[in-house]
N, C-alpha and C. Protein backbone atom coordinates (compact mmCIF):
# COMPACT_ATOMS: atom_id res chain seq x y z
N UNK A 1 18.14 -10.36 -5.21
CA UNK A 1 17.92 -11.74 -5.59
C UNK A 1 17.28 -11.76 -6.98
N UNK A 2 17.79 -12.53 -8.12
CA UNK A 2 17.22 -12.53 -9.36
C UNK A 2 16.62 -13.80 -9.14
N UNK A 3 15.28 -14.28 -10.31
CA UNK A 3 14.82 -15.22 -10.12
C UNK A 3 14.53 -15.75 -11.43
N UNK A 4 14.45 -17.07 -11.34
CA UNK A 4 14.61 -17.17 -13.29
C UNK A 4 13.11 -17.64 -13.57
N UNK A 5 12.99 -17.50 -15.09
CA UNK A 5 11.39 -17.45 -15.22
C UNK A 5 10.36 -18.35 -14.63
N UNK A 6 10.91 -19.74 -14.70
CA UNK A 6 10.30 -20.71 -13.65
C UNK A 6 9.71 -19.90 -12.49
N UNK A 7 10.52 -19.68 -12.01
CA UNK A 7 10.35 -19.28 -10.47
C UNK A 7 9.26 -17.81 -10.84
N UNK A 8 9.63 -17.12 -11.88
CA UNK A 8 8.68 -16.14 -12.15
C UNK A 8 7.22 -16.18 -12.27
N UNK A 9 7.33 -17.25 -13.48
CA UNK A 9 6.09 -17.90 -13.49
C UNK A 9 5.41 -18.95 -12.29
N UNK A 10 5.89 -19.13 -11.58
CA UNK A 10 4.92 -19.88 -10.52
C UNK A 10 4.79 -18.37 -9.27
N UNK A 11 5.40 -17.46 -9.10
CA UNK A 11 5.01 -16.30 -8.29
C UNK A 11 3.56 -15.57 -8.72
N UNK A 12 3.79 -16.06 -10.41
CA UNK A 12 2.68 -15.25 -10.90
C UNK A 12 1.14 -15.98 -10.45
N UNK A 13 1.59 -17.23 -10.97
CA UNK A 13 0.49 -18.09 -10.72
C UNK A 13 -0.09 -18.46 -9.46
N UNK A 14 0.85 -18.12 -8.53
CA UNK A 14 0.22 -18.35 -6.79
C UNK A 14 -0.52 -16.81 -7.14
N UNK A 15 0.18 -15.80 -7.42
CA UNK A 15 -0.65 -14.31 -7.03
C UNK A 15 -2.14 -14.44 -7.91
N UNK A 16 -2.27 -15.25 -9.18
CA UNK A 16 -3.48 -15.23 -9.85
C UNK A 16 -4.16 -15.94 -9.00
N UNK A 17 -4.39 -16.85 -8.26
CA UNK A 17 -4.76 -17.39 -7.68
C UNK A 17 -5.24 -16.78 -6.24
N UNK A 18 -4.52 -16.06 -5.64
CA UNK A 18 -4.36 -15.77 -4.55
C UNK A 18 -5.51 -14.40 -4.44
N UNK A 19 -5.46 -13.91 -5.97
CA UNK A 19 -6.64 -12.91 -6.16
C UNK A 19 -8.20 -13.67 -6.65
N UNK A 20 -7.79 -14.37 -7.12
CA UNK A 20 -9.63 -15.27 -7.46
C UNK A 20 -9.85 -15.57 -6.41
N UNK A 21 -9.36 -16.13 -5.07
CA UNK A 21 -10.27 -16.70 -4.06
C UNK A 21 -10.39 -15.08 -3.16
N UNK A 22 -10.24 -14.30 -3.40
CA UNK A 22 -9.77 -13.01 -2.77
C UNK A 22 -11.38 -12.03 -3.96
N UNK A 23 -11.41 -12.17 -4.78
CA UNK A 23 -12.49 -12.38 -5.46
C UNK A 23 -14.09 -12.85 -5.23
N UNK A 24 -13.41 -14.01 -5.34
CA UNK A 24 -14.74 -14.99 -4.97
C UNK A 24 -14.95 -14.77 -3.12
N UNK A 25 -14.31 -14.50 -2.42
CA UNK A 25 -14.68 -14.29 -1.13
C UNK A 25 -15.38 -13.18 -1.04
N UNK A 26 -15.36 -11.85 -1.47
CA UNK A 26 -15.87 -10.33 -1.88
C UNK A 26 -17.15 -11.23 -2.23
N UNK A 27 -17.42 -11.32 -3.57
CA UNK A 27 -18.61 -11.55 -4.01
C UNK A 27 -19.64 -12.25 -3.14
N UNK A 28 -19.16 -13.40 -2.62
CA UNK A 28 -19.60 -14.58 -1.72
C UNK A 28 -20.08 -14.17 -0.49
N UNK A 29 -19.00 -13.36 0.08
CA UNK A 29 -19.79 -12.97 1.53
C UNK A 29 -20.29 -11.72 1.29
N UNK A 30 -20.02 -10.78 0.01
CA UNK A 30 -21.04 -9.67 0.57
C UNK A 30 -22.31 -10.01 0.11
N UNK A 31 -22.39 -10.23 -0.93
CA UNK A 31 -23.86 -10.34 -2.27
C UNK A 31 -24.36 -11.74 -2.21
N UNK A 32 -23.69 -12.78 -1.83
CA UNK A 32 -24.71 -14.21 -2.02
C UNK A 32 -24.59 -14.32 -0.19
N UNK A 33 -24.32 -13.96 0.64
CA UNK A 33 -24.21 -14.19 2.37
C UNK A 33 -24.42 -13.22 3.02
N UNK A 34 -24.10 -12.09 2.58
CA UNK A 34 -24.25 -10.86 3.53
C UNK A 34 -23.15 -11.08 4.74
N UNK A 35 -22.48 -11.60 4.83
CA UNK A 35 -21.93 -12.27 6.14
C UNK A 35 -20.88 -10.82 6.51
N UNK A 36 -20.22 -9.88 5.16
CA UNK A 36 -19.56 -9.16 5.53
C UNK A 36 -20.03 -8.28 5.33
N UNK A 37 -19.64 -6.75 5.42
CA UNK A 37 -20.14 -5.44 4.71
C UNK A 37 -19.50 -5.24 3.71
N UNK A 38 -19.59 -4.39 3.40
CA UNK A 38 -19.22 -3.07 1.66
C UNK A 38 -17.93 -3.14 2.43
N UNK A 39 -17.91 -2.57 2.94
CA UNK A 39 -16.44 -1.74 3.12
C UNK A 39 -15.18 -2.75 3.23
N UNK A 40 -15.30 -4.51 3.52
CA UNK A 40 -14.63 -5.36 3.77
C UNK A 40 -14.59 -6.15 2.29
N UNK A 41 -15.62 -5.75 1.59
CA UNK A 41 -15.61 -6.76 0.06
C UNK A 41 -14.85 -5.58 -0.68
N UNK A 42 -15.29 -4.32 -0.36
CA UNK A 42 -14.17 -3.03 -1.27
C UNK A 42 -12.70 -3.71 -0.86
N UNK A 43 -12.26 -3.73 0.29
CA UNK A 43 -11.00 -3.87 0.65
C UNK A 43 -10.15 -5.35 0.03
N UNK A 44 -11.41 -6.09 0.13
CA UNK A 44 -11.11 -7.73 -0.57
C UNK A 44 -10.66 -7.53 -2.13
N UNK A 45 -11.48 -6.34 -2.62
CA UNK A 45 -11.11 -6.18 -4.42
C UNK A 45 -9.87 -5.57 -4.41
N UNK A 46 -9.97 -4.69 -3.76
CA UNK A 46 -8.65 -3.46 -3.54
C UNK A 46 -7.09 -4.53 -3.52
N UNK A 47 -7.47 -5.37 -2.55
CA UNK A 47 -6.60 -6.33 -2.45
C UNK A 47 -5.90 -7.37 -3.37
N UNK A 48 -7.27 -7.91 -3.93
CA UNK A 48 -6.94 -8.51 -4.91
C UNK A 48 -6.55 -8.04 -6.35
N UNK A 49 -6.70 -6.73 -6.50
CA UNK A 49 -6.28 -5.98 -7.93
C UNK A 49 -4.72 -5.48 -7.66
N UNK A 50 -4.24 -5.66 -6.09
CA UNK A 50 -2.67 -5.74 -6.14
C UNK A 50 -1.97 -7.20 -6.35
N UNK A 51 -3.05 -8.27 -5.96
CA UNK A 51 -2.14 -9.02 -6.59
C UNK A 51 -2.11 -9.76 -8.15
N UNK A 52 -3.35 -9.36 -8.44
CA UNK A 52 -3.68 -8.96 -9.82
C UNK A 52 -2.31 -8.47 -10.80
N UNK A 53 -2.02 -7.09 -10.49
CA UNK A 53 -0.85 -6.49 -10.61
C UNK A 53 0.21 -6.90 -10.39
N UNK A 54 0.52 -7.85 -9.77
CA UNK A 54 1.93 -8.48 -8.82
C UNK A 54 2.15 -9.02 -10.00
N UNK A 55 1.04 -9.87 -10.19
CA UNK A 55 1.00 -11.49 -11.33
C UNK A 55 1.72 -10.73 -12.77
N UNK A 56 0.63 -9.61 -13.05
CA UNK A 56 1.24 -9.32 -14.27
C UNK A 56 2.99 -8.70 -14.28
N UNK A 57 3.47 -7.93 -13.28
CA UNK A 57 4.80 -7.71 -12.96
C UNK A 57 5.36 -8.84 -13.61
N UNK A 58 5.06 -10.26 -12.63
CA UNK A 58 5.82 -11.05 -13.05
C UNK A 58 5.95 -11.45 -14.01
N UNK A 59 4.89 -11.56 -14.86
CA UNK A 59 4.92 -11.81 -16.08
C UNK A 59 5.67 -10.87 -16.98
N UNK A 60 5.76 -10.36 -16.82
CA UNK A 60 6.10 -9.21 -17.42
C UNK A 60 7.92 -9.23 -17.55
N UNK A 61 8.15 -9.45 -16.40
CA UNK A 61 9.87 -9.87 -16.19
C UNK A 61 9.94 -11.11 -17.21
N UNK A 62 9.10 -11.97 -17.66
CA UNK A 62 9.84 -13.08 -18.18
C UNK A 62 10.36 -12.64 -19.58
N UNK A 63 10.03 -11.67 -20.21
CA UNK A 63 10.00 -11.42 -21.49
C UNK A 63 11.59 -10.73 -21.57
């Protein structure tokens, strides 16, 4: 399936997104709540630096 940049660019922009609240949840519940541990805010970054990566992919196709 090819996708044209439109469509590129809004994949990117859900994944930028999709990593800031993926972000801000890490920070939030480990360091201002405690609510989670280390090992669940590691996994929250881990997570979010793939879709970090996704975003730029896409970007990356538009060129």
């Amino acid at each position: 399936m090819k996708l044209n940049k439109d469509q590129r660019d809004g994949l990117a922009k859900i994944s930028d997104n999709i990593a800031t609240v993926l972000v801000l949840a890490s920070i939030l519940g480990w360091w201002a709540e405690g609510r989670i541990g280390f090992p669940a805010a590691l996994g929250l970054t881990v997570v979010s630096t793939i879709f970090i990566v996704c975003g730029v992919l896409f970007r990356k196709g538009n060129r």
